[in-house]
C-alpha atoms as a PDB file:
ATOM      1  CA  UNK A   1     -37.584  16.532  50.434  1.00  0.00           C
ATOM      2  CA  UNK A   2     -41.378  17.301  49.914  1.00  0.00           C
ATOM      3  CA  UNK A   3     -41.243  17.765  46.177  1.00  0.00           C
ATOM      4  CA  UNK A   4     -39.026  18.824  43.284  1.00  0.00           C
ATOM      5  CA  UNK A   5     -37.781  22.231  42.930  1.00  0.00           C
ATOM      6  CA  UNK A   6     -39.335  24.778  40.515  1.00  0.00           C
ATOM      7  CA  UNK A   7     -37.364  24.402  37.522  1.00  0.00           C
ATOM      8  CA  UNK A   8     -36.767  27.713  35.033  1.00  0.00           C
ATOM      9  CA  UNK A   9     -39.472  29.011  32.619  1.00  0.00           C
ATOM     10  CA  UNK A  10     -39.124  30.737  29.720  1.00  0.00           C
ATOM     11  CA  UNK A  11     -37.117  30.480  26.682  1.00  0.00           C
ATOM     12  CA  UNK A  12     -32.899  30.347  27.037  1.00  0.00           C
ATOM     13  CA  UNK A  13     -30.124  29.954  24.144  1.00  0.00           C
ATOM     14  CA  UNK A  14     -33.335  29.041  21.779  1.00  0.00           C
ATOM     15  CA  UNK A  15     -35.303  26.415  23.503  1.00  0.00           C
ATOM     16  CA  UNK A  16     -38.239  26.154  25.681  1.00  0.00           C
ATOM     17  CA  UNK A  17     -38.237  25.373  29.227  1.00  0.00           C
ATOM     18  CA  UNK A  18     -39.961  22.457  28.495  1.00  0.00           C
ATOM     19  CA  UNK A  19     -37.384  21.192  26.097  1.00  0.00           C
ATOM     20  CA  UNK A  20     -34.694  22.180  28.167  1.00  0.00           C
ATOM     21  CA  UNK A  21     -36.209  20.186  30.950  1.00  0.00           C
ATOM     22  CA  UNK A  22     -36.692  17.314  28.802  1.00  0.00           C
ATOM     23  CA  UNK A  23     -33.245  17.323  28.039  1.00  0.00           C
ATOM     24  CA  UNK A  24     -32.263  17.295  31.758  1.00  0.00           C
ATOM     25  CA  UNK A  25     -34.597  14.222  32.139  1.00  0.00           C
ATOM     26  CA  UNK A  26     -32.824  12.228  29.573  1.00  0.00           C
ATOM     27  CA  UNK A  27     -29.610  12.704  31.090  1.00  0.00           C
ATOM     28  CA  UNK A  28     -30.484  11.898  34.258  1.00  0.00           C
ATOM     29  CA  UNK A  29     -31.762   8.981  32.801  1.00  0.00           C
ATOM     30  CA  UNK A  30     -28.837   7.999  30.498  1.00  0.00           C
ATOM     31  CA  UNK A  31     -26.697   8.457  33.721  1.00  0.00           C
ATOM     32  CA  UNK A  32     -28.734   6.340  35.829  1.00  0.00           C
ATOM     33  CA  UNK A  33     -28.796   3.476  32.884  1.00  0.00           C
ATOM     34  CA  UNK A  34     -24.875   3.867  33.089  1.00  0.00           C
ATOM     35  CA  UNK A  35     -24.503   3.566  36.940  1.00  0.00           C
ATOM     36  CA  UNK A  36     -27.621   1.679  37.825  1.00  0.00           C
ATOM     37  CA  UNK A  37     -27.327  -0.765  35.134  1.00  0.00           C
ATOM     38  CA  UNK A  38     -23.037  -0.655  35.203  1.00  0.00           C
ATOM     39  CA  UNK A  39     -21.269   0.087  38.391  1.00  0.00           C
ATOM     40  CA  UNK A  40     -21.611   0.762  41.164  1.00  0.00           C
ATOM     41  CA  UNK A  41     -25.535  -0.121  40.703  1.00  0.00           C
ATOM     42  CA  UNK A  42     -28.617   1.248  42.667  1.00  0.00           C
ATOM     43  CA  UNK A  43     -27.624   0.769  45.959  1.00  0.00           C
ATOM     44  CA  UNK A  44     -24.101   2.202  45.637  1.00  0.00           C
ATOM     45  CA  UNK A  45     -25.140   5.508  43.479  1.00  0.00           C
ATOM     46  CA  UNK A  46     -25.821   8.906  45.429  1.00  0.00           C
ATOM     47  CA  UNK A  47     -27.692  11.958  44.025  1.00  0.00           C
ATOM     48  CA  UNK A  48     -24.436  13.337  43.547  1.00  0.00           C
ATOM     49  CA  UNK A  49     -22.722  10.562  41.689  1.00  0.00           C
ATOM     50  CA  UNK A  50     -25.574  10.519  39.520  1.00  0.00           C
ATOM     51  CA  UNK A  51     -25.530  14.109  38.930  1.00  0.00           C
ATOM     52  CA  UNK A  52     -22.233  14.600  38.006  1.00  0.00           C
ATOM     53  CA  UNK A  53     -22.424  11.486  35.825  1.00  0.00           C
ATOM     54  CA  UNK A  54     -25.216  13.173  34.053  1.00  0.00           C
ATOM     55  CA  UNK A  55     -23.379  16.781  34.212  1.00  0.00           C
ATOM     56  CA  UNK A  56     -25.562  18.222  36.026  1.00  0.00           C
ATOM     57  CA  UNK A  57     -25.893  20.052  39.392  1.00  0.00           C
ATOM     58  CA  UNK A  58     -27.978  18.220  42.322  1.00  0.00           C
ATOM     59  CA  UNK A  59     -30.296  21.229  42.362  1.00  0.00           C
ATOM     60  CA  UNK A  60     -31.302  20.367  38.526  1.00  0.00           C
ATOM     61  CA  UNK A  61     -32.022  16.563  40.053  1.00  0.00           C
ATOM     62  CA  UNK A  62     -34.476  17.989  42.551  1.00  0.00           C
ATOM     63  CA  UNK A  63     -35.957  19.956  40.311  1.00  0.00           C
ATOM     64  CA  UNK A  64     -36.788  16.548  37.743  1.00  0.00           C
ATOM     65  CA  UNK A  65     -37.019  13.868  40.795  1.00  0.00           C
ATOM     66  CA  UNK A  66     -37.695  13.450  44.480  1.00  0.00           C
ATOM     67  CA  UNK A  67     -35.248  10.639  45.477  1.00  0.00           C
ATOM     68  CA  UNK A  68     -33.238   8.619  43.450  1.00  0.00           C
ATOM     69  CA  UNK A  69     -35.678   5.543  43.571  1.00  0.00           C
ATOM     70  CA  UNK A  70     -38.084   7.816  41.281  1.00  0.00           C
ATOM     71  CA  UNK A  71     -35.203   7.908  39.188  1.00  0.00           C
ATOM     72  CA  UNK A  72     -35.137   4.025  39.116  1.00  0.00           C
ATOM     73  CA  UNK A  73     -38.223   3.682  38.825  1.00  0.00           C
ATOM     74  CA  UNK A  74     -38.478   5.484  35.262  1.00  0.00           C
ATOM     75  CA  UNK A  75     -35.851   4.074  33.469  1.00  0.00           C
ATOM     76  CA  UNK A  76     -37.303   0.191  34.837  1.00  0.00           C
ATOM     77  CA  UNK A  77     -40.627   1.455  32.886  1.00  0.00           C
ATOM     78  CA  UNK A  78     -38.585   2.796  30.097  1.00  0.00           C
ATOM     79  CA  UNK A  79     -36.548  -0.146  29.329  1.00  0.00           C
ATOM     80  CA  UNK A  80     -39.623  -2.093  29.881  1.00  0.00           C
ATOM     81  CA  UNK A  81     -41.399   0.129  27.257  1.00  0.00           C
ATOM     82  CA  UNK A  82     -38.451  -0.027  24.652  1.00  0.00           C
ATOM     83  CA  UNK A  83     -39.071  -4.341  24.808  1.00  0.00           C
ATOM     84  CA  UNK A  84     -42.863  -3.443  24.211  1.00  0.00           C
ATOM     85  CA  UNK A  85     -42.703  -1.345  21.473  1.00  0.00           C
ATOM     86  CA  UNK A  86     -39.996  -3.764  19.681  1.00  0.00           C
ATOM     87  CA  UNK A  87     -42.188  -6.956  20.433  1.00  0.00           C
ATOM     88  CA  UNK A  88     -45.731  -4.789  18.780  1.00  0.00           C
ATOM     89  CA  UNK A  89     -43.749  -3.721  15.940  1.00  0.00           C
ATOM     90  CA  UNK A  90     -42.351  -7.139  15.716  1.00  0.00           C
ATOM     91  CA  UNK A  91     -45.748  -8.853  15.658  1.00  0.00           C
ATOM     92  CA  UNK A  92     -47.359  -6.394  13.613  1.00  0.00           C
ATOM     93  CA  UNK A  93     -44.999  -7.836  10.869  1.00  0.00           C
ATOM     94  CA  UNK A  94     -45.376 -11.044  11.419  1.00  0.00           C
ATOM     95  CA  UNK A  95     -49.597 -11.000  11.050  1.00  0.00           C
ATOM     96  CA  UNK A  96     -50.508 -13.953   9.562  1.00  0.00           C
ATOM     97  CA  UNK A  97     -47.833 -16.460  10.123  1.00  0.00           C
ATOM     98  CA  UNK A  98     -48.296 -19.805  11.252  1.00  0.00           C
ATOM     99  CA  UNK A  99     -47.963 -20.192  14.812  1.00  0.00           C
ATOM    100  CA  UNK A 100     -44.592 -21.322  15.144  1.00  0.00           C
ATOM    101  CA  UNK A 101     -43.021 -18.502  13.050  1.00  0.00           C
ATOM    102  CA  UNK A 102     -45.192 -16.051  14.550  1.00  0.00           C
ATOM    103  CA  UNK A 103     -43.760 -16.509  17.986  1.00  0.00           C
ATOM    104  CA  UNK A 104     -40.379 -16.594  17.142  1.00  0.00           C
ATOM    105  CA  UNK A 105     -40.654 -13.227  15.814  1.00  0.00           C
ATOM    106  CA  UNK A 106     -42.014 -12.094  19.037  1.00  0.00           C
ATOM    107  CA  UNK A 107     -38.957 -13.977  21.494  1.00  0.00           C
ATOM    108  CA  UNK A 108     -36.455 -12.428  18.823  1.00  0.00           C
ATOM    109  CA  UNK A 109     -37.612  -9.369  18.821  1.00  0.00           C
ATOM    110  CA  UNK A 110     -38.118  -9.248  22.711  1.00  0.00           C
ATOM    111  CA  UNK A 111     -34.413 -11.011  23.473  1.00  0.00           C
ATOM    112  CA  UNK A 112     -32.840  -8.679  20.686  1.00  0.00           C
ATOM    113  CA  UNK A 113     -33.791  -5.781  22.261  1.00  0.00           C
ATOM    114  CA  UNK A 114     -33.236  -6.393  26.043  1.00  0.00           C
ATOM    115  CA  UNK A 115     -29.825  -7.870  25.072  1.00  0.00           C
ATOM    116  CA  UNK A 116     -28.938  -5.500  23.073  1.00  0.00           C
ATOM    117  CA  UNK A 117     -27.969  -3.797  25.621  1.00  0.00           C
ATOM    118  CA  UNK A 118     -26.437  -5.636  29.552  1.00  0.00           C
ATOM    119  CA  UNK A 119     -27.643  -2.810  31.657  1.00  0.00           C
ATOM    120  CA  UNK A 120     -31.287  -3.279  30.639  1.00  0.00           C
ATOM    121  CA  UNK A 121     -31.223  -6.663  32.135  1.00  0.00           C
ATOM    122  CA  UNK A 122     -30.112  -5.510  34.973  1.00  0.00           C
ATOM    123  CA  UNK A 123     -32.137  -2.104  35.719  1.00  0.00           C
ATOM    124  CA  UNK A 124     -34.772  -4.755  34.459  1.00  0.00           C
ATOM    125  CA  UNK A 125     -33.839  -8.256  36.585  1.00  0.00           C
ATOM    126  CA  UNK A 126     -31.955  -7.217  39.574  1.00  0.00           C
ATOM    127  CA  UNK A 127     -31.846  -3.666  40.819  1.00  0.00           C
ATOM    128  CA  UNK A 128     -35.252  -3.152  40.733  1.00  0.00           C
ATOM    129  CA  UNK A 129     -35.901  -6.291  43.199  1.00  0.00           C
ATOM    130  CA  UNK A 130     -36.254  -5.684  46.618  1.00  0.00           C
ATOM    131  CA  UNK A 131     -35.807  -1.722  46.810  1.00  0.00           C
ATOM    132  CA  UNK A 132     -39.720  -1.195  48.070  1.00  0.00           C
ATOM    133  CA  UNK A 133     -43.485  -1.924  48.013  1.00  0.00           C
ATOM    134  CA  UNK A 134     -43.594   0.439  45.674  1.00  0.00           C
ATOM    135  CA  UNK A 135     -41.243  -0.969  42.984  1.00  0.00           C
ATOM    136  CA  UNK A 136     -42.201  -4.645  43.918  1.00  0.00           C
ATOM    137  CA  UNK A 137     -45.896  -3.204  42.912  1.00  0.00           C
ATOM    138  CA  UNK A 138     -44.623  -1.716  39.522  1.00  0.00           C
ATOM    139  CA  UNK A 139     -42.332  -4.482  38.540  1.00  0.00           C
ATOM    140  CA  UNK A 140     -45.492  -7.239  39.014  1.00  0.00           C
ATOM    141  CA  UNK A 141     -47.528  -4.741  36.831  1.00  0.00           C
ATOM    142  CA  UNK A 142     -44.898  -4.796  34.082  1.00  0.00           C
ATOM    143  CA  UNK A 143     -44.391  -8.354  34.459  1.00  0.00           C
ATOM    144  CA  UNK A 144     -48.063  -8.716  34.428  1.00  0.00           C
ATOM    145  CA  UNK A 145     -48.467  -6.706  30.846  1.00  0.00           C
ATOM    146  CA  UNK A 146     -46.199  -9.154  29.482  1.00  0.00           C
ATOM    147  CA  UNK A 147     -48.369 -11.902  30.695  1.00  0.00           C
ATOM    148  CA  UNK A 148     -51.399 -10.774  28.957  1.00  0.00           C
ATOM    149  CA  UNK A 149     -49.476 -10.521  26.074  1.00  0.00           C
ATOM    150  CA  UNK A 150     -48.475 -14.089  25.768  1.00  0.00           C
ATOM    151  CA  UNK A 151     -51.936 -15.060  27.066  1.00  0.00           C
ATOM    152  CA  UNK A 152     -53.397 -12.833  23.922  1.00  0.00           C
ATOM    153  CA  UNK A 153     -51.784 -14.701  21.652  1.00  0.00           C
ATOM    154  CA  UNK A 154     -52.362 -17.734  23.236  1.00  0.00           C
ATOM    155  CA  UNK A 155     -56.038 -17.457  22.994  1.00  0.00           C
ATOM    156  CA  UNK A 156     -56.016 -16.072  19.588  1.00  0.00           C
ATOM    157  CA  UNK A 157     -54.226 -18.802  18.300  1.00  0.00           C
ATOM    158  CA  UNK A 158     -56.711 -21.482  20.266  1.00  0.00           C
ATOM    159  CA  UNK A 159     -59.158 -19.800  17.911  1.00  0.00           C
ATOM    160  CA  UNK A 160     -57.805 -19.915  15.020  1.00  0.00           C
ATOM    161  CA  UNK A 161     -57.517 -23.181  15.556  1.00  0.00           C
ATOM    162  CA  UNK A 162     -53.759 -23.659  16.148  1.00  0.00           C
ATOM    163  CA  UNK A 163     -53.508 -24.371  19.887  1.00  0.00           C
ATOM    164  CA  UNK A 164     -55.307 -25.936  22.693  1.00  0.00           C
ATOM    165  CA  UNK A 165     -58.245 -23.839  23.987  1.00  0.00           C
ATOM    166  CA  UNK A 166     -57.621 -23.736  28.032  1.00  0.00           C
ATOM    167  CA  UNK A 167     -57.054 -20.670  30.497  1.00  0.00           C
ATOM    168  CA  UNK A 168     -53.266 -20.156  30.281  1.00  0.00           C
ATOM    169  CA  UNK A 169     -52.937 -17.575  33.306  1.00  0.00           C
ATOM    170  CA  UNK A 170     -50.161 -20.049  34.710  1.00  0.00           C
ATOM    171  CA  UNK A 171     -49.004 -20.902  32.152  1.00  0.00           C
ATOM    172  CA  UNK A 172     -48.449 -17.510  30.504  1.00  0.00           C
ATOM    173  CA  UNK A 173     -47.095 -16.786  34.265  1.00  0.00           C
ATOM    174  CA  UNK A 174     -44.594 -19.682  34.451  1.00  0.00           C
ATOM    175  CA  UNK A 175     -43.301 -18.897  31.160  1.00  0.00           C
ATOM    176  CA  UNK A 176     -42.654 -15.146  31.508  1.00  0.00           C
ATOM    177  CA  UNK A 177     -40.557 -16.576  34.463  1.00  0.00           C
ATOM    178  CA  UNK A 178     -38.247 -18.751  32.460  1.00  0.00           C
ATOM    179  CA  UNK A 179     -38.028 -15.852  29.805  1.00  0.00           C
ATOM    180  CA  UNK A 180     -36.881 -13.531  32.664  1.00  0.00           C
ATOM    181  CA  UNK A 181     -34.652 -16.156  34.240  1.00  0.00           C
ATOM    182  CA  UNK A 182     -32.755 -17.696  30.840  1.00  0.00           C
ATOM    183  CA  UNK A 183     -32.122 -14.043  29.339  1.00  0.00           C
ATOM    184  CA  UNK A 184     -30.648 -13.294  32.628  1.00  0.00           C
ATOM    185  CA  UNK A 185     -28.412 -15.944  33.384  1.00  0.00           C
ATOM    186  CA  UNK A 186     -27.255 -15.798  29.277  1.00  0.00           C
ATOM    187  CA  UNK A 187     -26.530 -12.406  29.627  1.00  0.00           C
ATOM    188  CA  UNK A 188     -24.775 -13.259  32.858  1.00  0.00           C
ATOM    189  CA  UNK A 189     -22.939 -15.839  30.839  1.00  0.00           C
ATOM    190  CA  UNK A 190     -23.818 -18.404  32.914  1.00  0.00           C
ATOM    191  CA  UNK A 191     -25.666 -20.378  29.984  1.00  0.00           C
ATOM    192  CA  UNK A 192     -23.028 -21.462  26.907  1.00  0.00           C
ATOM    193  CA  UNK A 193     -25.512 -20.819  23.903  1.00  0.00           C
ATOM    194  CA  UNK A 194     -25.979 -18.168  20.917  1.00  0.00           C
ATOM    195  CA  UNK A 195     -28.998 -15.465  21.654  1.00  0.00           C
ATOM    196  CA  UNK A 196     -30.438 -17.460  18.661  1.00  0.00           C
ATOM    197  CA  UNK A 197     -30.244 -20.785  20.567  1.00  0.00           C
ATOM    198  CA  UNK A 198     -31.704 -19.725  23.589  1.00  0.00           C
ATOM    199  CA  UNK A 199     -34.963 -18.090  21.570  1.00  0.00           C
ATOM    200  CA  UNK A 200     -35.186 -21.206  19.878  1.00  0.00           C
ATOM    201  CA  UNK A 201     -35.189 -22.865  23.177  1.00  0.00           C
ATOM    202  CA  UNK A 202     -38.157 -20.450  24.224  1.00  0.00           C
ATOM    203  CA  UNK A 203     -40.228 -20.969  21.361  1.00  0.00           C
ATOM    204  CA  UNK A 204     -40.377 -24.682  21.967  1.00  0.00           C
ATOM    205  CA  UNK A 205     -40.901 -24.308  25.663  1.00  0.00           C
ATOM    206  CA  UNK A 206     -44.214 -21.802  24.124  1.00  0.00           C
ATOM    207  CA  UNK A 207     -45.234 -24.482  21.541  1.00  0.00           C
ATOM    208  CA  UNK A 208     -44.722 -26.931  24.066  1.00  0.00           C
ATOM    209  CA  UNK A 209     -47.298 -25.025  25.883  1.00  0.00           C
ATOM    210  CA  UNK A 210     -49.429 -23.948  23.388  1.00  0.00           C
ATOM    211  CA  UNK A 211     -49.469 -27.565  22.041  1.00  0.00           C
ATOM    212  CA  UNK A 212     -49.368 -30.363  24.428  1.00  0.00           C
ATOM    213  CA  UNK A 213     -48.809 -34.037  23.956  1.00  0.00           C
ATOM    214  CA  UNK A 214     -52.164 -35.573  22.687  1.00  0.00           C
ATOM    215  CA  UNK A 215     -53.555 -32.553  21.705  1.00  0.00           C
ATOM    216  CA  UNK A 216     -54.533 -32.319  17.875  1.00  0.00           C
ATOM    217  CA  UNK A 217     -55.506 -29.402  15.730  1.00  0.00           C
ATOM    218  CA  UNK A 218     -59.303 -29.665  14.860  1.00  0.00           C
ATOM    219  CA  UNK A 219     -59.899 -31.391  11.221  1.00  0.00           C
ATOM    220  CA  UNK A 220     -60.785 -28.334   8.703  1.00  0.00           C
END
């Protein structure tokens, strides 16, 4: 299909046709978060499955999306976006804070809120791998945001004083890894631990990082 149907204008039972179509678009996306993220997954859902899931015909999906990988590919940025916002609001709290405390606000806030719920992880970790160039391309962007973040703070903390000054783009890369990879398999339940262990476990892997062996805060 070339492009998306022409949805409805005007106003009907009340509301706009932009908040009507709104409203389509969050079912659709609710729905997908179900299958997607539940059973039968990406690869297994049709436009119809999806559709009916969401309670609504296939002709209201063309008129929101083209195929069902756009579909995908908005709730991956979603979910993505729902970790951001939680980790900013997170560290917005926790300005000022010594180092250590300060990033284990940020891994609690992140692992609360992609826990919270097991279909992010996997909208998030798995379905989204290997479905195109196109996804590949937005899920290393994403991942890449959340690199910048921990190199951010990295670097603000090596002036402040409270961690090594070096260029941690590996490092920052390496590390988003092993986030990815632990909250995965936990979720999984493939690693026997708390949530609360395994952020502990991430903020010493950081301050590991952020701190080597050897390396001593300058004298004040």
């Amino acid at each position: 299909m070339a492009g998306r149907l022409r949805a409805p204008t005007g106003r009907y039972g009340g509301r706009s046709a932009e908040e009507r179509q709104a409203e389509r678009r969050r079912r659709f996306l609710d729905a997908a978060l179900q299958l997607f993220g539940g059973t039968p997954g990406y690869r297994g859902t049709t436009v119809a499955a999806l559709s009916q899931a969401a309670g609504l015909s296939t002709r209201q999906f063309y008129e929101e999306f083209c195929t069902l990988e756009d579909v995908l590919a908005a709730l991956h940025l979603e979910v993505n976006r729902w970790a951001e916002q939680a980790v900013l609001a997170a560290l917005a709290e926790a300005d000022g804070l010594p180092l250590a405390e300060r990033v284990a606000v940020l891994f609690r806030a992140y692992a609360r809120d992609v826990t919270s719920d097991p279909r992010r992880i996997r909208v998030a970790f798995v379905e989204i791998i290997g479905v195109s160039p196109r996804l590949e391309e937005q899920r290393l962007a994403r991942r890449a945001r959340w690199v910048d973040l921990i190199r951010a703070e990295a670097d603000a903390a090596a002036a402040r004083g409270e961690a090594a000054p070096r260029d941690y783009r590996l490092a920052a890369t390496a590390f988003i890894g092993s986030v990815n990879g632990l909250l995965h398999d936990w979720s999984s339940g493939w690693v026997e631990a708390t949530l609360d262990d395994v952020v502990d476990e991430l903020v010493r892997l950081l301050l590991g990082m952020l701190r080597p062996a050897g390396w001593h805060p300058p004298a004040r």
